[in-house]
N, C-alpha and C. Protein backbone atom coordinates (compact mmCIF):
# COMPACT_ATOMS: atom_id res chain seq x y z
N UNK A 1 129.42 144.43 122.53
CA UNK A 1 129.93 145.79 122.59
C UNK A 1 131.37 145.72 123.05
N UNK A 2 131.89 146.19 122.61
CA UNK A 2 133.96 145.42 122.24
C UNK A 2 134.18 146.83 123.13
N UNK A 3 135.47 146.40 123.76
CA UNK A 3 136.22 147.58 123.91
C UNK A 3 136.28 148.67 125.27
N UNK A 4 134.91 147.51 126.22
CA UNK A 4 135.08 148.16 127.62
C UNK A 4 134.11 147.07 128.10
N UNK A 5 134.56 146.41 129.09
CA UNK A 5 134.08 145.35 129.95
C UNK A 5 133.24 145.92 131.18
N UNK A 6 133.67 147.38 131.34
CA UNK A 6 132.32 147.63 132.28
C UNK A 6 130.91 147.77 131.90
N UNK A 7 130.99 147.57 130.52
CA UNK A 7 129.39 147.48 129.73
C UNK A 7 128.85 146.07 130.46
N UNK A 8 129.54 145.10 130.69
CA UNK A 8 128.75 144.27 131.23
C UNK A 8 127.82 143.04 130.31
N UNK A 9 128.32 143.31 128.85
CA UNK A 9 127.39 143.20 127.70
C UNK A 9 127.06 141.20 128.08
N UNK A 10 126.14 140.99 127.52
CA UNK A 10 125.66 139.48 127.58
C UNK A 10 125.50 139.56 125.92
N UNK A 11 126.77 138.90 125.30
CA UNK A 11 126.47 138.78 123.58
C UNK A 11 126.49 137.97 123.23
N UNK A 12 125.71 136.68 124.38
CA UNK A 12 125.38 135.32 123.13
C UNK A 12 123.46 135.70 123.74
N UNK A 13 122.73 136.85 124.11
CA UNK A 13 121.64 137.20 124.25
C UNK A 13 121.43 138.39 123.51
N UNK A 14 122.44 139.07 122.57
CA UNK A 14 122.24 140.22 121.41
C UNK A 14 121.98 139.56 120.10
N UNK A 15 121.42 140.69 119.71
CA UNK A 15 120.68 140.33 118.46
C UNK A 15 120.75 141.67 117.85
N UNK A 16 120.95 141.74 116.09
CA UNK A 16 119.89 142.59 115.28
C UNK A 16 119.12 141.88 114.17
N UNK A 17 118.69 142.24 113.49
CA UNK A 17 117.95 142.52 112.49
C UNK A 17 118.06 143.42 111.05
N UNK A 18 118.19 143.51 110.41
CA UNK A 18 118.23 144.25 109.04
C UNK A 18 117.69 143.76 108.03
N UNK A 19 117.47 144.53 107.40
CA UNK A 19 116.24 144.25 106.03
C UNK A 19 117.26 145.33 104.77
N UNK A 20 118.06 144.42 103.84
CA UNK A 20 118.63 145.56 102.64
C UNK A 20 117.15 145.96 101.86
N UNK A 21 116.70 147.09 101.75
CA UNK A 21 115.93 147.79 100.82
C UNK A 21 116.47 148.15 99.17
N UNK A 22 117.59 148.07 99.42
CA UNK A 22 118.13 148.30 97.52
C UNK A 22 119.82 148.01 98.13
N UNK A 23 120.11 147.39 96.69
CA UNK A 23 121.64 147.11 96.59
C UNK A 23 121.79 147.34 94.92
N UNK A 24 123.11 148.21 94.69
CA UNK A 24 123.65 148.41 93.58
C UNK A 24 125.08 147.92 93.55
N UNK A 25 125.37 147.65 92.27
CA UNK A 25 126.89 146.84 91.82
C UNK A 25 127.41 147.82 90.84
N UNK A 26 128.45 147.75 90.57
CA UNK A 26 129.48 148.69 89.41
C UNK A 26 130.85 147.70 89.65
N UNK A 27 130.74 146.98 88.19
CA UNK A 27 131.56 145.86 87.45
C UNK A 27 132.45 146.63 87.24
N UNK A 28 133.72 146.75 88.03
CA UNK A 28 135.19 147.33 87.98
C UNK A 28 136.44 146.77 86.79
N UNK A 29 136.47 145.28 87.51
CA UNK A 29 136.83 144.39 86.44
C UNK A 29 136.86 142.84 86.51
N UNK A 30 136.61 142.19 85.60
CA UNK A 30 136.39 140.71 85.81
C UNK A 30 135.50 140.52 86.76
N UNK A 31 136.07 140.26 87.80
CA UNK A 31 135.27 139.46 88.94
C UNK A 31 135.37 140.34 90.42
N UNK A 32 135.88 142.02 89.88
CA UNK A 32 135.76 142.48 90.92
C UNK A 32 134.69 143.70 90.97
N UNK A 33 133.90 144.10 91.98
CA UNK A 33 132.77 145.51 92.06
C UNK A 33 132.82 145.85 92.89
N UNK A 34 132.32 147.27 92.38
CA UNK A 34 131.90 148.29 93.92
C UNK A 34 130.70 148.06 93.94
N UNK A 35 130.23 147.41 95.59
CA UNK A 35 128.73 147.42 95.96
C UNK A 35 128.64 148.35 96.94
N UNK A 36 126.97 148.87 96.72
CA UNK A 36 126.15 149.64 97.99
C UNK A 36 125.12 149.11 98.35
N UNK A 37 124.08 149.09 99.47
CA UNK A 37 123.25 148.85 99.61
C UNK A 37 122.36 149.79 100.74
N UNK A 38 121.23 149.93 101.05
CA UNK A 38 120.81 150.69 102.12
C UNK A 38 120.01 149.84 102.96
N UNK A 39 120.41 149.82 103.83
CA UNK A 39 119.71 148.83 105.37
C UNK A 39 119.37 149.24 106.46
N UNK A 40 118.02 148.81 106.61
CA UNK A 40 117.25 148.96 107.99
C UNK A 40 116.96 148.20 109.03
N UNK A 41 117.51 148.26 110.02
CA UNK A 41 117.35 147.60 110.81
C UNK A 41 116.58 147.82 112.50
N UNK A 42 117.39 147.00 113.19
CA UNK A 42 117.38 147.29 115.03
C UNK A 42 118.02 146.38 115.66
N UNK A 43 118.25 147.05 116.61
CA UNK A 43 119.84 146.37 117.53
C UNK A 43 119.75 146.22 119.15
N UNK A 44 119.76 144.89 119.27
CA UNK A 44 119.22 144.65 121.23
C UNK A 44 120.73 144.09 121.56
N UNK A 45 121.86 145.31 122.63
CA UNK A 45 122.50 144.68 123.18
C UNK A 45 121.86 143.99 124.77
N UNK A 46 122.14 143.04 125.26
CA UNK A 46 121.54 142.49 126.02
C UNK A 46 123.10 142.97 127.77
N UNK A 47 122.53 143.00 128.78
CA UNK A 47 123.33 143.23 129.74
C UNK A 47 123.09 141.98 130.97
N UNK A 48 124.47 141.17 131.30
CA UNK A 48 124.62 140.16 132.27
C UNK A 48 123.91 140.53 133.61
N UNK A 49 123.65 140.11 134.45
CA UNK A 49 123.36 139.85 135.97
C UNK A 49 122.12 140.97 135.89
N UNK A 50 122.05 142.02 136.97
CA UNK A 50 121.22 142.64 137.12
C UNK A 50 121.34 143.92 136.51
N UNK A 51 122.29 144.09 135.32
CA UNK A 51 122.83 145.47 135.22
C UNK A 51 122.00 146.04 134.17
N UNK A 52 121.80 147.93 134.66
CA UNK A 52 120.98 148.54 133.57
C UNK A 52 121.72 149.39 133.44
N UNK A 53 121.23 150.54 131.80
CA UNK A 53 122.52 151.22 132.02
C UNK A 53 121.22 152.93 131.78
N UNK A 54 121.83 153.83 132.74
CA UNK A 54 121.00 154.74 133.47
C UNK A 54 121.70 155.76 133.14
N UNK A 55 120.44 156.70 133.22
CA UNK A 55 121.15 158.16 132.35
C UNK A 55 120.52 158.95 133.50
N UNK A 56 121.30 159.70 134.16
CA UNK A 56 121.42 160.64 135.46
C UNK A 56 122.00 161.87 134.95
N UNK A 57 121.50 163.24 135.28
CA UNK A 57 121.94 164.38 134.99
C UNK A 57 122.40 164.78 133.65
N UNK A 58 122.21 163.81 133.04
CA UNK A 58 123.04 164.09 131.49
C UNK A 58 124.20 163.19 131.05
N UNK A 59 124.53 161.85 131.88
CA UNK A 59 125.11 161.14 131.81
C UNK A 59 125.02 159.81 131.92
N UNK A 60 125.32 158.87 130.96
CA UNK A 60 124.89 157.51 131.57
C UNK A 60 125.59 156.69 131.86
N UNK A 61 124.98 155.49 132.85
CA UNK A 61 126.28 154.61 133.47
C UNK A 61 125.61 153.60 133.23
N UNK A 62 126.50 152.63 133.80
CA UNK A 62 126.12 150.94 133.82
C UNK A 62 125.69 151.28 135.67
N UNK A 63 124.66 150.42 135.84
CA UNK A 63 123.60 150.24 137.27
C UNK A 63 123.84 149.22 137.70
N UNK A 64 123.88 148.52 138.89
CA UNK A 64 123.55 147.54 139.35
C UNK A 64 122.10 147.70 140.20
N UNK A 65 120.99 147.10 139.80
CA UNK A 65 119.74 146.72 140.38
C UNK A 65 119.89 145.96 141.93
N UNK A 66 119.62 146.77 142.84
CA UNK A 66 120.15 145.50 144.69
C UNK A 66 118.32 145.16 144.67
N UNK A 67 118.32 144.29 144.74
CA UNK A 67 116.78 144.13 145.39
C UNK A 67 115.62 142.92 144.88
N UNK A 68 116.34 143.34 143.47
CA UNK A 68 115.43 142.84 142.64
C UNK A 68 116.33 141.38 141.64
N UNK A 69 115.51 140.94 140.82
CA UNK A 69 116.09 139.63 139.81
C UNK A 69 115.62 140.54 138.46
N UNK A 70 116.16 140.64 137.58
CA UNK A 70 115.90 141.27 136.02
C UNK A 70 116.16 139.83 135.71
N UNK A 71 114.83 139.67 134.64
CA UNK A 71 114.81 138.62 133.77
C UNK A 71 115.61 138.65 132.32
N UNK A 72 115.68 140.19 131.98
CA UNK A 72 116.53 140.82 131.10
C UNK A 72 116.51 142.11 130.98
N UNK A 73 117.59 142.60 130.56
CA UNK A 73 118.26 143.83 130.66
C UNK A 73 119.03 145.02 129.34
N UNK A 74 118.67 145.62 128.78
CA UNK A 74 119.03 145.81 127.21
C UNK A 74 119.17 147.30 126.91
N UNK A 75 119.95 147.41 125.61
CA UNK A 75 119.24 148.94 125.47
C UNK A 75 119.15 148.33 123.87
N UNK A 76 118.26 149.03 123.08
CA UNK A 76 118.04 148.61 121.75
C UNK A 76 117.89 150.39 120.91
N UNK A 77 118.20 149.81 119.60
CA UNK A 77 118.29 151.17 118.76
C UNK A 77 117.92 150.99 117.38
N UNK A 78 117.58 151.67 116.35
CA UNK A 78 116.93 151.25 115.44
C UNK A 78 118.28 151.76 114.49
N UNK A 79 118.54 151.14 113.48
CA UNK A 79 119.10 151.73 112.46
C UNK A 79 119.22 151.50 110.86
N UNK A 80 119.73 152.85 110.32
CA UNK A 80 119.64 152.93 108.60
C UNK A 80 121.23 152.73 108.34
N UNK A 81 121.50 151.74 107.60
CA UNK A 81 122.82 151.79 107.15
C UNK A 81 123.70 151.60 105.64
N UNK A 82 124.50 152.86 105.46
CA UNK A 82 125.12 152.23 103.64
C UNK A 82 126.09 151.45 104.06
N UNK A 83 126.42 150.70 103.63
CA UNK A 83 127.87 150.25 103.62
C UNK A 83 128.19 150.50 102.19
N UNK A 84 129.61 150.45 101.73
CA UNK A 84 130.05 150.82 100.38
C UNK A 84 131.26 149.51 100.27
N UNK A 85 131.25 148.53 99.64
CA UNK A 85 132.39 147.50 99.70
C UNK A 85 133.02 147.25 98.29
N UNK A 86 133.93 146.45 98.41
CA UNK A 86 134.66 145.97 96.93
C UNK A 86 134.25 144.84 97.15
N UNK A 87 134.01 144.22 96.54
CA UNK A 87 133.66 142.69 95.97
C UNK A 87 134.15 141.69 95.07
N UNK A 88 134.13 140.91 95.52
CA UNK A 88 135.00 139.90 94.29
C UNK A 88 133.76 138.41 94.27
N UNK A 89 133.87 138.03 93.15
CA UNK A 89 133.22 137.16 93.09
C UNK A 89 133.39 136.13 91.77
N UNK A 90 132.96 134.93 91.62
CA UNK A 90 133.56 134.09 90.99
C UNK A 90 132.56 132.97 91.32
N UNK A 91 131.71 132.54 89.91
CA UNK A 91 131.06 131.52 89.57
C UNK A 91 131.48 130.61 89.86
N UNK A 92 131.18 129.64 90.39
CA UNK A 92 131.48 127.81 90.65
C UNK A 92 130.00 127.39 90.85
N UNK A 93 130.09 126.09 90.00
CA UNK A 93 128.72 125.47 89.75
C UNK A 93 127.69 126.37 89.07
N UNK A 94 126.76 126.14 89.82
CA UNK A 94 125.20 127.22 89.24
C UNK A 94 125.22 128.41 90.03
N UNK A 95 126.56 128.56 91.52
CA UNK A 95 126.18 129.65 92.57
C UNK A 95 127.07 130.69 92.31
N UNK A 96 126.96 131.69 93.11
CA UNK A 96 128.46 132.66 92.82
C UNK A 96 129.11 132.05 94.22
N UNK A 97 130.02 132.57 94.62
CA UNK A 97 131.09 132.59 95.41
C UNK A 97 131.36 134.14 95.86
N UNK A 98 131.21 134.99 96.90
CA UNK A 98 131.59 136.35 96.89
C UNK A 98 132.07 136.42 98.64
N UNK A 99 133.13 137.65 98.56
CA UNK A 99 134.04 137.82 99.41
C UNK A 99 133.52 139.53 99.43
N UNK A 100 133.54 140.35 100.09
CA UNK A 100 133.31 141.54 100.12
C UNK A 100 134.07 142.01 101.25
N UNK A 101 134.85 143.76 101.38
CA UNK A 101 134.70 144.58 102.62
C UNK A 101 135.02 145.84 101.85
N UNK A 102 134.66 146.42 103.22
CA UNK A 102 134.45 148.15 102.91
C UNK A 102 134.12 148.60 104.17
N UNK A 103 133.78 149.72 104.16
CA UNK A 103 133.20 151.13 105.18
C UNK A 103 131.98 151.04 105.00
N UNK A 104 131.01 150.97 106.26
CA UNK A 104 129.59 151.83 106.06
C UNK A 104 129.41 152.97 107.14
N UNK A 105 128.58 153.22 106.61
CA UNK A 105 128.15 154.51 107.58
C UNK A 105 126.42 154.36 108.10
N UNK A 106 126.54 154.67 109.06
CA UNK A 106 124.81 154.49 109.61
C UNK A 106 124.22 155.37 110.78
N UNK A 107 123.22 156.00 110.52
CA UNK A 107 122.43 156.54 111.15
C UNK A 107 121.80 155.60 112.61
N UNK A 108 121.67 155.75 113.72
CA UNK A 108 120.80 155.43 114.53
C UNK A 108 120.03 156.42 115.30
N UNK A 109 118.59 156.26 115.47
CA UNK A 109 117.66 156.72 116.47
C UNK A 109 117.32 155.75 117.46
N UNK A 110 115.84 156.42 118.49
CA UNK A 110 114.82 155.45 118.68
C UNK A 110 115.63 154.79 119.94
N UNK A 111 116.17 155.07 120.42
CA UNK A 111 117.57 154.61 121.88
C UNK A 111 116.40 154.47 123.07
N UNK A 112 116.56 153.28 123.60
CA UNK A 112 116.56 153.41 125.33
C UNK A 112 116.61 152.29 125.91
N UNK A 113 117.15 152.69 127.15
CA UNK A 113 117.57 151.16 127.67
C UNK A 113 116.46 151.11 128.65
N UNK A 114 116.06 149.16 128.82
CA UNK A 114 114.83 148.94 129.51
C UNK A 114 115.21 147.31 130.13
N UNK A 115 114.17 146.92 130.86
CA UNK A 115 114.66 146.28 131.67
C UNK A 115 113.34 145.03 132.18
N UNK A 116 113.39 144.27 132.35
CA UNK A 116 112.42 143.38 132.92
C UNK A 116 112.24 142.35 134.14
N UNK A 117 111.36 142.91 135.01
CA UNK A 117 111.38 142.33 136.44
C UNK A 117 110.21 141.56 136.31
N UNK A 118 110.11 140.00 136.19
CA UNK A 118 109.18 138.81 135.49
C UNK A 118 108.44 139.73 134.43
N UNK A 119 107.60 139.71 134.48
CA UNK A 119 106.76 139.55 133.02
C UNK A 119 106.41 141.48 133.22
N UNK A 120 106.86 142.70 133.63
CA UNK A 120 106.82 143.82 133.72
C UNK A 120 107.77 144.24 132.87
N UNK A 121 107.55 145.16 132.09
CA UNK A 121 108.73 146.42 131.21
C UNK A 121 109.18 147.19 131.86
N UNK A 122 109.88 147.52 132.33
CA UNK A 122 110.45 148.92 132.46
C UNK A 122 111.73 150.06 131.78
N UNK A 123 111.06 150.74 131.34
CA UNK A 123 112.12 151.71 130.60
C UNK A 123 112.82 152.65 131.53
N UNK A 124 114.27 152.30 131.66
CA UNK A 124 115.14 152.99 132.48
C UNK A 124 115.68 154.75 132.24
N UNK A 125 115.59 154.87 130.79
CA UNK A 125 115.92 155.79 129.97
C UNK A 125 115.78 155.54 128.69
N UNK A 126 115.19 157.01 128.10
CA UNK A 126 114.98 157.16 126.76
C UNK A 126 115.99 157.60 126.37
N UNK A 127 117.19 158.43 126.63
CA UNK A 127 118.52 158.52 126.29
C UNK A 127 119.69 158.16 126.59
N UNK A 128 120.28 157.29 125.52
CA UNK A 128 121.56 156.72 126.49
C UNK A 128 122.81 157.03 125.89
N UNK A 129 122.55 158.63 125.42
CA UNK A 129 123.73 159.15 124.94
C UNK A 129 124.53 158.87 124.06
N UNK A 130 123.77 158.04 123.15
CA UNK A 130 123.73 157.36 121.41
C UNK A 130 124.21 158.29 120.24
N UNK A 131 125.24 157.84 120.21
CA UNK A 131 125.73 159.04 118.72
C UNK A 131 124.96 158.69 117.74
N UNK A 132 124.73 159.28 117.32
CA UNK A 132 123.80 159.64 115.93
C UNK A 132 124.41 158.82 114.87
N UNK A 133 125.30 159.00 114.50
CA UNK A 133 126.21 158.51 113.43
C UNK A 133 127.50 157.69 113.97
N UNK A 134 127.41 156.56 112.66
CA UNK A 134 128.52 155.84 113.06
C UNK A 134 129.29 155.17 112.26
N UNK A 135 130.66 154.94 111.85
CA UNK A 135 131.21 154.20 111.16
C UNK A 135 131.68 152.57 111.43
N UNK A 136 131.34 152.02 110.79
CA UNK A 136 132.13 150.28 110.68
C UNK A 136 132.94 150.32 109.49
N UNK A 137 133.41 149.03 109.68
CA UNK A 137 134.17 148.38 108.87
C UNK A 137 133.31 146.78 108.94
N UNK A 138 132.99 146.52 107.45
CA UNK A 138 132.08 145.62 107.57
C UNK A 138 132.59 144.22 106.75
N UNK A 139 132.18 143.54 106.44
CA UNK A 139 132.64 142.31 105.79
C UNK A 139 132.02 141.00 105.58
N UNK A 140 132.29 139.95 104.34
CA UNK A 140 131.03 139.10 104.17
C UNK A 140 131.40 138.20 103.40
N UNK A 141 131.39 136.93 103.70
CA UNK A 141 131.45 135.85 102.56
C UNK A 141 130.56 135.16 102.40
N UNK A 142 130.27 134.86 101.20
CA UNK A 142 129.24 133.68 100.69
C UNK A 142 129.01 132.93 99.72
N UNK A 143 127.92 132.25 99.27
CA UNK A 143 127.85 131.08 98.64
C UNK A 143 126.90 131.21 98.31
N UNK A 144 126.13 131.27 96.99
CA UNK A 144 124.62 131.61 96.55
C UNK A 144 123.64 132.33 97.65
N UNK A 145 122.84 132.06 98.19
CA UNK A 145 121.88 132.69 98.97
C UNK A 145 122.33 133.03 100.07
N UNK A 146 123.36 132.11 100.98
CA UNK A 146 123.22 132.18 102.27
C UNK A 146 125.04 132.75 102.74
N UNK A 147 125.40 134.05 103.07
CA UNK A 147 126.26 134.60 103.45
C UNK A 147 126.59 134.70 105.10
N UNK A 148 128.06 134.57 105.15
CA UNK A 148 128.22 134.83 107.25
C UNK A 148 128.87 136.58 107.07
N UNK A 149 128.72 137.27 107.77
CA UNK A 149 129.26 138.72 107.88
C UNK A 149 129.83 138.75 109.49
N UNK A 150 130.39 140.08 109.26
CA UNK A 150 130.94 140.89 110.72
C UNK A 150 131.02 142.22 110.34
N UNK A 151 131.26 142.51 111.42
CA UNK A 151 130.76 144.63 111.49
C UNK A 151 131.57 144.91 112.76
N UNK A 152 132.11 145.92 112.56
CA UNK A 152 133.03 146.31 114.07
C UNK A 152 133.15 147.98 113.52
N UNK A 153 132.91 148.26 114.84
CA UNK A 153 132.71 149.97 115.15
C UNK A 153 133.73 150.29 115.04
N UNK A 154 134.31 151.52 114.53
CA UNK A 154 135.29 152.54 114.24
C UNK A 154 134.85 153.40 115.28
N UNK A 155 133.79 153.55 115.26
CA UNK A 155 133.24 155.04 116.15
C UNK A 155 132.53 154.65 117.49
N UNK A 156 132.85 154.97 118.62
CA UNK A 156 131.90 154.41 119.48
C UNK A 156 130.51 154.48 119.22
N UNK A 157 129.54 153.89 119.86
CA UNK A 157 128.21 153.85 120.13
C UNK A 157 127.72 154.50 120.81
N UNK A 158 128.57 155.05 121.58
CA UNK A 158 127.61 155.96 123.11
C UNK A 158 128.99 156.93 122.74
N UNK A 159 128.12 158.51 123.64
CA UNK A 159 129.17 159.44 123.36
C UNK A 159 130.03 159.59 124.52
N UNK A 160 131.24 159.92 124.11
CA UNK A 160 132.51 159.40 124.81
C UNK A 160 132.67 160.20 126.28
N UNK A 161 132.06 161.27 125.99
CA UNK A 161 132.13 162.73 127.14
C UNK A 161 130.98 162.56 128.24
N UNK A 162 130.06 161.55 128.02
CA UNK A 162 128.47 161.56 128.73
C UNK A 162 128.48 159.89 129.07
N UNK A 163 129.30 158.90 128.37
CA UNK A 163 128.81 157.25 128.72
C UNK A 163 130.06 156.43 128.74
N UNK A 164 130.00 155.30 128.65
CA UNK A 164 131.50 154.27 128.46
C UNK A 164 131.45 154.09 126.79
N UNK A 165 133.24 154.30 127.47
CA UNK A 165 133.06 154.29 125.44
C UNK A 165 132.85 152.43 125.51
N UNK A 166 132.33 152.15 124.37
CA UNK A 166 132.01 151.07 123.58
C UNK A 166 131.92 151.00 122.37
N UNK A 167 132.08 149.83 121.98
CA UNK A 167 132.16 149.54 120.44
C UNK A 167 131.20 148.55 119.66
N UNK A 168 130.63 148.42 119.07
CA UNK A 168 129.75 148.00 118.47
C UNK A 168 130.12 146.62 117.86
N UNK A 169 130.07 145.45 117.71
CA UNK A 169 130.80 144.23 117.21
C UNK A 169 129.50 143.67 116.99
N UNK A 170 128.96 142.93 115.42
CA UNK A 170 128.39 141.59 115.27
C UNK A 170 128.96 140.86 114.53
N UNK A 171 128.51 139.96 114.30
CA UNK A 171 129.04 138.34 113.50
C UNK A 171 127.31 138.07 113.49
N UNK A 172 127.49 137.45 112.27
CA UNK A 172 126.04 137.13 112.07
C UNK A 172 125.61 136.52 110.41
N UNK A 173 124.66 135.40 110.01
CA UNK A 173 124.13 134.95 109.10
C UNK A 173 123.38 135.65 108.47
N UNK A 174 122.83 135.89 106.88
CA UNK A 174 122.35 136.48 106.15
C UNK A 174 122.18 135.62 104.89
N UNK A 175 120.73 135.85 104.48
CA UNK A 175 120.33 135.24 102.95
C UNK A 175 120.14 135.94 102.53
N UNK A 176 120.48 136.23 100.78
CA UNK A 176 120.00 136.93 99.36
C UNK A 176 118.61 136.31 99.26
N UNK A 177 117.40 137.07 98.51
CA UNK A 177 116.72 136.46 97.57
C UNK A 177 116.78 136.96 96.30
């Protein structure tokens, strides 16, 4: 989560997930297209030391836990996302070769941050003041099946008037079938 260090974020312990459900192409010219696709996913930012992040009166903060050891610390969110990119691509050998970026846009629900003291759950909050909607700027290169991407928030993640602003950042591996 880019863009404010009081998040506290632990991002070699974040993770998502996504599953593309449909992708469409429109052959512009030669070796260049407009792609879409629609993706579902979910998203665990993970938080360093003992920190949770707590929604009080209508507002949420980053916590420090005194007392206790958290084994881990997170808020997770589910999401639907288009992205819309230009593409270029170019046969070598039997594979393609493709370079892509663009804008997506994505829906998130399903928010709350939770927390774990040894082998116990605890959910700190079911709202953590999660904008609904959000824009990236996304991007992707690859080589037959197996592509590397990145995604970086335009729009914060949490709303700016109620939480810390933050920004949304992955880097991450992906296969076609």
């Amino acid at each position: 989560m880019g863009g404010n260090s009081e998040m506290h974020s632990r991002d070699s312990r974040s993770w998502e997930w996504g599953i593309s459900l449909t992708s469409l192409c429109l052959r512009l010219v030669n070796d260049f297209a407009l792609t879409a696709s629609l993706t579902v996913g979910q998203v665990h930012n993970h938080f360093q030391d003992n920190y949770t992040l707590r929604t009080t009166d209508g507002k949420s903060s980053m916590t420090q836990k005194e007392g206790v050891t958290l084994k881990k610390s997170y808020i997770s969110y589910n999401v639907l996302r288009l992205p819309i990119m230009a593409e270029w691509q170019k046969r070598i050998g039997k594979n393609d070769l493709y370079v892509a970026l663009g804008p997506s846009v994505e829906y998130r629900w399903n928010d709350h941050s939770r927390y774990f003291v040894g082998k116990s759950k605890n959910t700190e909050t079911g709202d953590i003041n999660l904008n609904p909607i959000g824009l990236n700027i996304d991007f992707f290169v690859g080589y037959g099946c197996v592509l590397v991407y990145a995604r970086s928030g335009v729009t914060p993640l949490l709303k700016k008037s109620k939480a810390p602003e933050c920004y949304p950042m992955s880097v991450g591996l992906g296969f076609r079938i």
